[in-house]
Structure formats: C-alpha cells, structure tokens
N, C-alpha and C. Protein backbone atom coordinates (compact mmCIF):
# COMPACT_ATOMS: atom_id res chain seq x y z
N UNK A 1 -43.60 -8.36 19.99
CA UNK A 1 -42.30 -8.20 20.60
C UNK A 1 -41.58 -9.55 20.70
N UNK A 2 -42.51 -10.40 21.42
CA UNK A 2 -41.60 -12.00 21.51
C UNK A 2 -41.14 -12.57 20.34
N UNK A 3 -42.64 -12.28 19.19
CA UNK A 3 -42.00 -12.59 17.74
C UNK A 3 -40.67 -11.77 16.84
N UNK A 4 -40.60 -10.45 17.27
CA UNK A 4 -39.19 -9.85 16.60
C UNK A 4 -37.94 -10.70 17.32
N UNK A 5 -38.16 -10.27 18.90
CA UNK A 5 -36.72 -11.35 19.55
C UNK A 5 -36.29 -12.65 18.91
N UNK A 6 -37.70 -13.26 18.80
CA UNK A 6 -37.48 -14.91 18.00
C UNK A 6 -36.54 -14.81 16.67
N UNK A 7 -37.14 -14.04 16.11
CA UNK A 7 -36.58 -13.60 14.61
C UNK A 7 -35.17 -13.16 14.63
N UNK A 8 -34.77 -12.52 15.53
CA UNK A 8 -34.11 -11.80 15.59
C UNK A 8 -32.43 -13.01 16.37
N UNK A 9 -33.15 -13.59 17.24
CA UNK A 9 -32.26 -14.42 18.12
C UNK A 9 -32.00 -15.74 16.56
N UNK A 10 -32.94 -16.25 15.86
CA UNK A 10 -32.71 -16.84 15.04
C UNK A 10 -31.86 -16.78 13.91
N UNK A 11 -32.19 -15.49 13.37
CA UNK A 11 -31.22 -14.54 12.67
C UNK A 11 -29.24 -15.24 12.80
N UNK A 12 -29.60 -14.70 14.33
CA UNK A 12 -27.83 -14.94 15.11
C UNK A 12 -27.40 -16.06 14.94
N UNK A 13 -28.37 -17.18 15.45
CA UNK A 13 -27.81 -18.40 15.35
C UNK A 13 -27.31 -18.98 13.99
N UNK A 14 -28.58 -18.51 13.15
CA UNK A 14 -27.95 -18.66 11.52
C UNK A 14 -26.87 -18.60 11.21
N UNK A 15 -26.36 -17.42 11.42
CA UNK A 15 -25.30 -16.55 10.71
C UNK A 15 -23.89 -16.65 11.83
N UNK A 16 -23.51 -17.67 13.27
CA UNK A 16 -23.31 -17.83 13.61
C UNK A 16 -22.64 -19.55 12.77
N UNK A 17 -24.05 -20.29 13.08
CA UNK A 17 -24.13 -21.40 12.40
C UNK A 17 -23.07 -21.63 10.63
N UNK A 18 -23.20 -20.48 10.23
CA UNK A 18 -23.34 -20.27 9.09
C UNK A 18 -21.61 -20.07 8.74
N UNK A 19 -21.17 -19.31 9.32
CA UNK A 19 -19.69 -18.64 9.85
C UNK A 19 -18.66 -20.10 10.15
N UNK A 20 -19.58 -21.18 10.51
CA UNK A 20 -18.53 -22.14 11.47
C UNK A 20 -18.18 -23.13 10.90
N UNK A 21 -19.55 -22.95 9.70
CA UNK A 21 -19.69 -23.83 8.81
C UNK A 21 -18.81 -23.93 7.25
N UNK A 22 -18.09 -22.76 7.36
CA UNK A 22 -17.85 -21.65 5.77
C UNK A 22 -16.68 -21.96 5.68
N UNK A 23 -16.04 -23.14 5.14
CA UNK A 23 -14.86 -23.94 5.00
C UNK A 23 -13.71 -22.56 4.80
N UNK A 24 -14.21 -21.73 3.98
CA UNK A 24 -13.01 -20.83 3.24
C UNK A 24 -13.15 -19.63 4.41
N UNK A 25 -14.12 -19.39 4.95
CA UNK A 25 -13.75 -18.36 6.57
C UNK A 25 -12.71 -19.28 7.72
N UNK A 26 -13.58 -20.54 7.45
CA UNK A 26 -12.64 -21.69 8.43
C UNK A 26 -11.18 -21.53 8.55
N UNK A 27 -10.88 -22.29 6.98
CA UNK A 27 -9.53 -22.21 6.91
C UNK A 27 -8.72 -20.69 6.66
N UNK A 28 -9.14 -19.77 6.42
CA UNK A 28 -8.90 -18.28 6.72
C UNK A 28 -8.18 -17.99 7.68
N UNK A 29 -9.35 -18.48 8.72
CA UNK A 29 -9.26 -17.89 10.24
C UNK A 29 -7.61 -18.76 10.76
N UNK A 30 -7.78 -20.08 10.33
CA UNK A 30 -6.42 -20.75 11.04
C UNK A 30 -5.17 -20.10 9.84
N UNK A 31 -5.22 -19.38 9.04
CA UNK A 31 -3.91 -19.22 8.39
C UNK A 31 -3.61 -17.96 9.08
N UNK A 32 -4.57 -17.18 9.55
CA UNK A 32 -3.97 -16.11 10.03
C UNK A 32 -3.12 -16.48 11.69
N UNK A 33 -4.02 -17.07 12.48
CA UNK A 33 -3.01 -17.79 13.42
C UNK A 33 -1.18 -18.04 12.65
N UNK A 34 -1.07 -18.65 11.72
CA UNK A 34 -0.24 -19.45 11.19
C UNK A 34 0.94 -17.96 11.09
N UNK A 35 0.16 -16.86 10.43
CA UNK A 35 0.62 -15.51 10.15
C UNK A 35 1.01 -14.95 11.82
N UNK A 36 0.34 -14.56 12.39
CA UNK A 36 0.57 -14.04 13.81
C UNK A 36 1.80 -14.97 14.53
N UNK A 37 1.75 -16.23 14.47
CA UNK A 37 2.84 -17.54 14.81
C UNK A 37 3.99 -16.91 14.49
N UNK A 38 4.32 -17.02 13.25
CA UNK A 38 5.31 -16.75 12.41
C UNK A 38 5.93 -15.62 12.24
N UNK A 39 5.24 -14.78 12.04
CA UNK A 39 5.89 -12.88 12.40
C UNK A 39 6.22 -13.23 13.61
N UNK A 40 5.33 -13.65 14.82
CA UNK A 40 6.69 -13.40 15.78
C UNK A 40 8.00 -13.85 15.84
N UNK A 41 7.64 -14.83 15.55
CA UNK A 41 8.92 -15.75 15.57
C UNK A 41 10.13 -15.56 14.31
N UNK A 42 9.26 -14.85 13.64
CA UNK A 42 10.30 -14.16 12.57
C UNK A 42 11.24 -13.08 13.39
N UNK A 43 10.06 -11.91 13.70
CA UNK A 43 10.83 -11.11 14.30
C UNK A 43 12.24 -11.22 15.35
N UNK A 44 12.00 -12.06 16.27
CA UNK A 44 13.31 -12.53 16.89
C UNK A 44 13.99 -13.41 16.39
N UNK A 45 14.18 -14.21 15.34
CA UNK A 45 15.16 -14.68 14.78
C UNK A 45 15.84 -13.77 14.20
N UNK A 46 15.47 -12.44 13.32
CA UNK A 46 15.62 -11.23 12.73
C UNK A 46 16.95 -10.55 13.37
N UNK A 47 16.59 -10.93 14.89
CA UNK A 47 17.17 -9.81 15.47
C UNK A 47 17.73 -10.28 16.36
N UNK A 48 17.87 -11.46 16.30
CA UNK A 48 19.15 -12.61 17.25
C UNK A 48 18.29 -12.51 18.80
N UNK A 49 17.43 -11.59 18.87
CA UNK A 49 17.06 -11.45 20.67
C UNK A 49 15.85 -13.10 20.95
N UNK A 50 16.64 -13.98 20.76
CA UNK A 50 15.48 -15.42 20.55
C UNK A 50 14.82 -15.80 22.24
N UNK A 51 13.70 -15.38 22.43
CA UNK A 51 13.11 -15.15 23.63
C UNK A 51 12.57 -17.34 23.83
N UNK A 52 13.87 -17.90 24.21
CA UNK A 52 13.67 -18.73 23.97
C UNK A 52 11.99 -19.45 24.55
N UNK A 53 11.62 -19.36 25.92
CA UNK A 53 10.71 -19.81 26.53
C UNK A 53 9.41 -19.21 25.68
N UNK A 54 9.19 -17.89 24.95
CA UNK A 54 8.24 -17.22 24.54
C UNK A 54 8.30 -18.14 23.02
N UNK A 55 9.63 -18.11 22.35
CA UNK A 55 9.22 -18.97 21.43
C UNK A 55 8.96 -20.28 20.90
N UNK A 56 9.47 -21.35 22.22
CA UNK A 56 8.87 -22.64 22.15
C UNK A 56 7.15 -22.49 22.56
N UNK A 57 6.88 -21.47 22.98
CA UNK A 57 5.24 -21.14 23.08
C UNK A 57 4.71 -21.02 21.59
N UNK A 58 5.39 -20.36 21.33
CA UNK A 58 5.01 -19.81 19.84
C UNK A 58 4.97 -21.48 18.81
N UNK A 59 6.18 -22.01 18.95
CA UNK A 59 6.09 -22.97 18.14
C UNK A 59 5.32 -23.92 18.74
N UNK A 60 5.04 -24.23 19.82
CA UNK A 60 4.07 -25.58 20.05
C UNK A 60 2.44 -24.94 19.44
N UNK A 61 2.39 -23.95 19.62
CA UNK A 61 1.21 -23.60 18.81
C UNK A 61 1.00 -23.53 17.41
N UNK A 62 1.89 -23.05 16.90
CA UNK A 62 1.72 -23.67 15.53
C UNK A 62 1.39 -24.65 15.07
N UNK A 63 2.56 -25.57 15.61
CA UNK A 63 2.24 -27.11 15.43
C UNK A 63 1.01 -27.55 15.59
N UNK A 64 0.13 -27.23 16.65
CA UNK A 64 -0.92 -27.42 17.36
C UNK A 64 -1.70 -27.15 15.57
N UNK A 65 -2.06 -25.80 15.25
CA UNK A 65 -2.72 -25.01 14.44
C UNK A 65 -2.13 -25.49 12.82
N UNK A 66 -0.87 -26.17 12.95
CA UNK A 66 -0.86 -26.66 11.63
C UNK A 66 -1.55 -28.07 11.37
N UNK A 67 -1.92 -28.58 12.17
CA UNK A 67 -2.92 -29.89 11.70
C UNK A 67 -4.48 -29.73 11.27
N UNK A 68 -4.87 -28.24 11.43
CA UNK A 68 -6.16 -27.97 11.41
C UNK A 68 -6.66 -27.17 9.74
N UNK A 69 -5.68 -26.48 9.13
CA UNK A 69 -6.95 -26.28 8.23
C UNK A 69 -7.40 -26.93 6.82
N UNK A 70 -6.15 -28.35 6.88
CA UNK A 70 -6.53 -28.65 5.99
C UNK A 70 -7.82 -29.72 5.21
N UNK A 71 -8.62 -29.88 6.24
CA UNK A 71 -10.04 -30.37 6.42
C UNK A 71 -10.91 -29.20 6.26
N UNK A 72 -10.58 -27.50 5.72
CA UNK A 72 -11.43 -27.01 5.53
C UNK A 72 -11.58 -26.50 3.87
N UNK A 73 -10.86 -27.68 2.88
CA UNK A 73 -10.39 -27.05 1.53
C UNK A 73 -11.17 -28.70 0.57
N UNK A 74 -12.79 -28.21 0.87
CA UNK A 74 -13.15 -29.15 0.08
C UNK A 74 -13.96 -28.73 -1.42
N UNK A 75 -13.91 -29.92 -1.81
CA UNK A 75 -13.77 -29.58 -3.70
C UNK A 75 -14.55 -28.29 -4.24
N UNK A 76 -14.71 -27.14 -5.11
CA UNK A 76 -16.00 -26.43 -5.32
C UNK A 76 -15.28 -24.52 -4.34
N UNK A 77 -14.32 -25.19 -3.90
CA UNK A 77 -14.01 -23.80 -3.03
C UNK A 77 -12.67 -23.17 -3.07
N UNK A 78 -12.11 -23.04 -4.28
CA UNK A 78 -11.00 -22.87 -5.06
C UNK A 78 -11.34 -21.46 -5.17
N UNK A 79 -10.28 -20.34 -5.61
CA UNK A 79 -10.58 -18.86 -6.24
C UNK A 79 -11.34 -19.07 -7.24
N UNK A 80 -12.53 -18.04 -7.30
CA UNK A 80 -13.23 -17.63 -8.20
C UNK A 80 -14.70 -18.57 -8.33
N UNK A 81 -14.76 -19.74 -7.38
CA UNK A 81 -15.76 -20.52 -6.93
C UNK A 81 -16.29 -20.36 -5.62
N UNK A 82 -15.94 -19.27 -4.96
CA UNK A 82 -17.05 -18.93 -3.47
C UNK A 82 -17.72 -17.65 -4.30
N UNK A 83 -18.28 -17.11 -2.65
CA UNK A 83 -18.45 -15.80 -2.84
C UNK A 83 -17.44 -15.39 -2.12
N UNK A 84 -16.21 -16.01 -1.14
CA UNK A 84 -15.78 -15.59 -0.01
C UNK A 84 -14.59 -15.35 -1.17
N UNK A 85 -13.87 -13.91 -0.80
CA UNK A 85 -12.82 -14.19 -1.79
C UNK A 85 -11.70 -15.31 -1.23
N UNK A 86 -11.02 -15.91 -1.82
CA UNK A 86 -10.25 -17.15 -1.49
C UNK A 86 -8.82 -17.05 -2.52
N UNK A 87 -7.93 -17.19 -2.22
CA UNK A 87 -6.37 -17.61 -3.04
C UNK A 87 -6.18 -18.80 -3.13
N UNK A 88 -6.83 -19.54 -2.66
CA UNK A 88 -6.77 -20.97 -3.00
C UNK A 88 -6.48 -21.35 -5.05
N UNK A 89 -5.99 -22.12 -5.29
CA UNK A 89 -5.72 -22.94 -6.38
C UNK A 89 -6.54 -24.23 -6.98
N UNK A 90 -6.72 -24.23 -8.03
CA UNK A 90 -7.56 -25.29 -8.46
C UNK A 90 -6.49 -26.53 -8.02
N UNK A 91 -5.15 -26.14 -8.43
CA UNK A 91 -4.38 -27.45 -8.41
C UNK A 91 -4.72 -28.12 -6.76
N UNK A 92 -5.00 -27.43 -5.76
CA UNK A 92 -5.10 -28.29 -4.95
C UNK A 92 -5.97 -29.19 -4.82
N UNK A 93 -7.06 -29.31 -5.65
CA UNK A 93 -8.01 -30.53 -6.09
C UNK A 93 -7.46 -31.14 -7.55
N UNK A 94 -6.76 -30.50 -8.01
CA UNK A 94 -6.45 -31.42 -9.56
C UNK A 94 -5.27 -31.91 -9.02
N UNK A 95 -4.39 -31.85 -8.12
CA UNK A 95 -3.21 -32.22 -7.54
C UNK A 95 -2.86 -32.76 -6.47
N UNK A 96 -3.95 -33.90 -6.24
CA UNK A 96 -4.32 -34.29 -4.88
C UNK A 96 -2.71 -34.49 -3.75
N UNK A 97 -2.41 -35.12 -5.07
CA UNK A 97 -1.08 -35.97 -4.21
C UNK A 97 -0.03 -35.05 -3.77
N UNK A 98 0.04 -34.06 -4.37
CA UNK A 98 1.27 -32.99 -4.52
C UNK A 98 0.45 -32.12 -3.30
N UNK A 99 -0.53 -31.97 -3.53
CA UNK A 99 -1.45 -31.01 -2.12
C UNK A 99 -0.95 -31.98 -0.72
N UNK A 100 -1.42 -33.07 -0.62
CA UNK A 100 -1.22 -33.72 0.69
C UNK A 100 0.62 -33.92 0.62
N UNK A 101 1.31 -33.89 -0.26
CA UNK A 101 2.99 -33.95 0.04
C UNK A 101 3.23 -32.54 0.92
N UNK A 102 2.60 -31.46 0.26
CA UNK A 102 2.98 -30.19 0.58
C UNK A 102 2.76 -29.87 1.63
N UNK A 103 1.33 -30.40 2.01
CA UNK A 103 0.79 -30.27 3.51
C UNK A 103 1.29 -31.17 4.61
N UNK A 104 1.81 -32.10 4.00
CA UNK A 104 2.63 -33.46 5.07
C UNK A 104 4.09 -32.81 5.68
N UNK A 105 4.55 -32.34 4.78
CA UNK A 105 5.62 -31.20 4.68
C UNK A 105 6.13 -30.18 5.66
N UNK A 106 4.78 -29.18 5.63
CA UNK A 106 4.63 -28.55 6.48
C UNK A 106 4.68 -29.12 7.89
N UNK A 107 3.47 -30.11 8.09
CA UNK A 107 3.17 -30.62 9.31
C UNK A 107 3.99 -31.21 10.09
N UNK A 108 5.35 -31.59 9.25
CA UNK A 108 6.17 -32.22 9.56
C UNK A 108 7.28 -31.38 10.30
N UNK A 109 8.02 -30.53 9.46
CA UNK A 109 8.63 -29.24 9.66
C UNK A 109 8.18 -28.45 10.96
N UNK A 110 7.01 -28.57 10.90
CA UNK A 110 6.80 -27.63 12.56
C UNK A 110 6.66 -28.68 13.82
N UNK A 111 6.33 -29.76 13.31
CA UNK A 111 6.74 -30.80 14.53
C UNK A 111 8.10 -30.37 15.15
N UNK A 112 9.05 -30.67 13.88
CA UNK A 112 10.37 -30.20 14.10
C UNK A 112 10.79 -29.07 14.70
N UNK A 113 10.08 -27.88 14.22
CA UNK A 113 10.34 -26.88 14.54
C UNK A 113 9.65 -26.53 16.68
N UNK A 114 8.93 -27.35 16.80
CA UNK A 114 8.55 -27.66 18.16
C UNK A 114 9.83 -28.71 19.08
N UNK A 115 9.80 -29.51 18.59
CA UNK A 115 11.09 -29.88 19.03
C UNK A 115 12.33 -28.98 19.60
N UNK A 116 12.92 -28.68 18.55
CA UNK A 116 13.82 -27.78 17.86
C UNK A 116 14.21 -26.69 19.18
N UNK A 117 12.77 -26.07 19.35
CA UNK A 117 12.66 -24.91 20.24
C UNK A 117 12.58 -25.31 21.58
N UNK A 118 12.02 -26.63 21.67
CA UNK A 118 12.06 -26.75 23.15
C UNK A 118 13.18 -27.37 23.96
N UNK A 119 13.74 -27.71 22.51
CA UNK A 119 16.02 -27.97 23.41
C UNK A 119 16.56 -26.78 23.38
N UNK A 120 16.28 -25.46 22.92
CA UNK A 120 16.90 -24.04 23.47
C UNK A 120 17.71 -23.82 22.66
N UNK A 121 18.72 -24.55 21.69
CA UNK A 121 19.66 -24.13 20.77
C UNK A 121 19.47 -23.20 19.37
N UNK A 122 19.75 -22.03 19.62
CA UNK A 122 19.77 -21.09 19.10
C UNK A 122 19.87 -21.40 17.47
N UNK A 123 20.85 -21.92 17.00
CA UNK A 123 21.56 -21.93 15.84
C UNK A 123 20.59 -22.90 15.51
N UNK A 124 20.18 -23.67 15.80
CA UNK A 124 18.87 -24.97 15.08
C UNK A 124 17.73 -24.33 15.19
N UNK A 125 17.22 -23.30 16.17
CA UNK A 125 16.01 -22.83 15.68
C UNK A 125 16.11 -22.17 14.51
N UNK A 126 17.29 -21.51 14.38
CA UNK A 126 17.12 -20.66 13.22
C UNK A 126 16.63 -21.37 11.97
N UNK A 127 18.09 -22.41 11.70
CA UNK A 127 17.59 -23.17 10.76
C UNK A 127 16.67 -24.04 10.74
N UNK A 128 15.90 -24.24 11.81
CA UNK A 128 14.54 -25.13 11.86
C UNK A 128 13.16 -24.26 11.62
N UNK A 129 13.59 -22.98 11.54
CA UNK A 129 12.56 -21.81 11.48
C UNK A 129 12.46 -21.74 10.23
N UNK A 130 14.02 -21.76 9.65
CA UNK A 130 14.10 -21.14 8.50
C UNK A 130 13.35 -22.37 6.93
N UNK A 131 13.73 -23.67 7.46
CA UNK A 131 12.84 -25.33 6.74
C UNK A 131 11.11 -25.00 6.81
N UNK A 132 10.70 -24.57 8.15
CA UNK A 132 9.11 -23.79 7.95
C UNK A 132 8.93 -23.27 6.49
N UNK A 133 9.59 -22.27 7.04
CA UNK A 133 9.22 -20.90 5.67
C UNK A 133 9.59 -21.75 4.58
N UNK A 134 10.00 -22.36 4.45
CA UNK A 134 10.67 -22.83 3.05
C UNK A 134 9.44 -23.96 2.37
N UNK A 135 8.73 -24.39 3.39
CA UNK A 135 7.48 -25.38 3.25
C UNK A 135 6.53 -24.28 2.84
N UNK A 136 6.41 -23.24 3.44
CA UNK A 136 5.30 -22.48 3.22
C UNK A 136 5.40 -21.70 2.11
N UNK A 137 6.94 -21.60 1.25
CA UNK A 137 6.72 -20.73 -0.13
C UNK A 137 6.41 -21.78 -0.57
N UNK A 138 6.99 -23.04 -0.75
CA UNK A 138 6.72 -24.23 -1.47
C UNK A 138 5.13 -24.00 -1.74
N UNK A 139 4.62 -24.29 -0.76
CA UNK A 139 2.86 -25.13 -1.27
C UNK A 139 2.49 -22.95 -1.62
N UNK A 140 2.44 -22.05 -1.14
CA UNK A 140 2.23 -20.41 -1.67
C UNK A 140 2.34 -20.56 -3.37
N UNK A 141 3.86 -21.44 -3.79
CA UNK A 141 4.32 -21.32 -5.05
C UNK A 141 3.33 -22.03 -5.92
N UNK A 142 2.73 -23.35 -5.15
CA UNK A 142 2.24 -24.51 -6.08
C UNK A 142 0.60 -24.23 -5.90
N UNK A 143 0.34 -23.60 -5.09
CA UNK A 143 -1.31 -24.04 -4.36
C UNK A 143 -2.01 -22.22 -3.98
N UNK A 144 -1.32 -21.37 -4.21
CA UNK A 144 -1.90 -20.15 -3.58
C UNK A 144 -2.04 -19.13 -4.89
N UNK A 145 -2.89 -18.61 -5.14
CA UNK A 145 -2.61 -17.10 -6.14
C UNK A 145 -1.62 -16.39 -5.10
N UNK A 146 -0.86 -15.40 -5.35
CA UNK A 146 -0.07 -14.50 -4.83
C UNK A 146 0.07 -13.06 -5.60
C-alpha cells in the first residue's frame, strides 16, 4: 500500500514537474490570458460601453502578462518539432531580430495601452487598443501558422 501511494504521489509530481517545465504548454497558457485580456476589452470598445475602471484592470494585466511568454520559445520547439501541437514558426528562430522587433513592439504598445487606460480618455483607448491588435496581426502574420 505505502509502495502504490509512493508511486503514485511520484507519478504527480512528475507530470506536474513536467507541465511547468513544457515551454510550448508554458507559453500556451500565457497567450490565452493575452486572448481572455483582449476579447474583453474588445468587446467594450465594440460597443462604446468602455467600463473605464474594469478596463484599466484589464490593461495593466496584460501588460503585466505581455513580458512573460517570450522566454518560453526556445530553439527545437517550432510547429511540427514537439509533440505539443504548436503554431509557432520556424522564422522565429531563423529571424531572430525581426522576432525580438515584433515582440519589443508588442511590449511596448501595451505599456501604452496601460497608460492610455489609466487617464480615462475614451477616444485614445480606442486608438491605443486598436496599435495592440495591430502588433499582434503583425508578429500572427510573420511568426504564427494561421
């Protein structure tokens, strides 16, 4: 009995271990944040109802979550090189420089876009919302299967 628990508790930690470790679950997990961020904040720009206090929440988190996944996209883990399925692009290792512009880009843009939201002006979030998205087809166009 003590020996199945052992086995069994070991098992967890593995596959725990294993999960935290898995660059392409890693960076997964923070794009969907990035997704959940953004639909909301889509949605009320959409529809003019700009919940201002709810969405300087929204954008300081992003910001927060856009400095994080790009330490999880190392060489060997491109589409069609995991087992995890991945949209990743080779160019983002054959294209070092154009990868870190694209990602500087971004990181930059939602700084802004944190800013932006936390002076309340309607008409600049929009268009500070709208410079986001425009970073994110960018590197989608250059760096993502779609």
């Amino acid at each position: 009995m003590k020996k199945t628990l052992m086995l069994s508790l070991c098992a967890v930690l593995a596959s725990s271990a294993f999960a935290a470790t898995d660059p392409v679950s890693a960076r997964q997990d923070i794009f969907k944040q990035f997704k959940k961020d953004a639909g909301a904040m889509g949605k009320m720009v959409k529809s003019d109802a700009i919940n201002k206090e709810e969405f300087s929440k929204l954008a300081a988190h992003l910001d927060e979550v856009a400095q994080q996944p790009w330490q999880h996209f190392p060489a060997g883990t491109a589409s069609g090189q995991t087992a995890k399925k991945t949209e990743a692009k080779a160019e983002i290792w054959s294209k070092p420089a154009e990868w870190t512009k694209a990602t500087d880009a971004f990181k930059a843009e939602t700084a802004k876009l944190k800013q932006v939201a936390a002076a309340g002006d309607t008409a600049s979030i929009k268009n500070q919302f709208a410079a986001v998205q425009k970073t994110c087809k960018a590197c989608h166009d250059a760096f993502r299967k779609d």
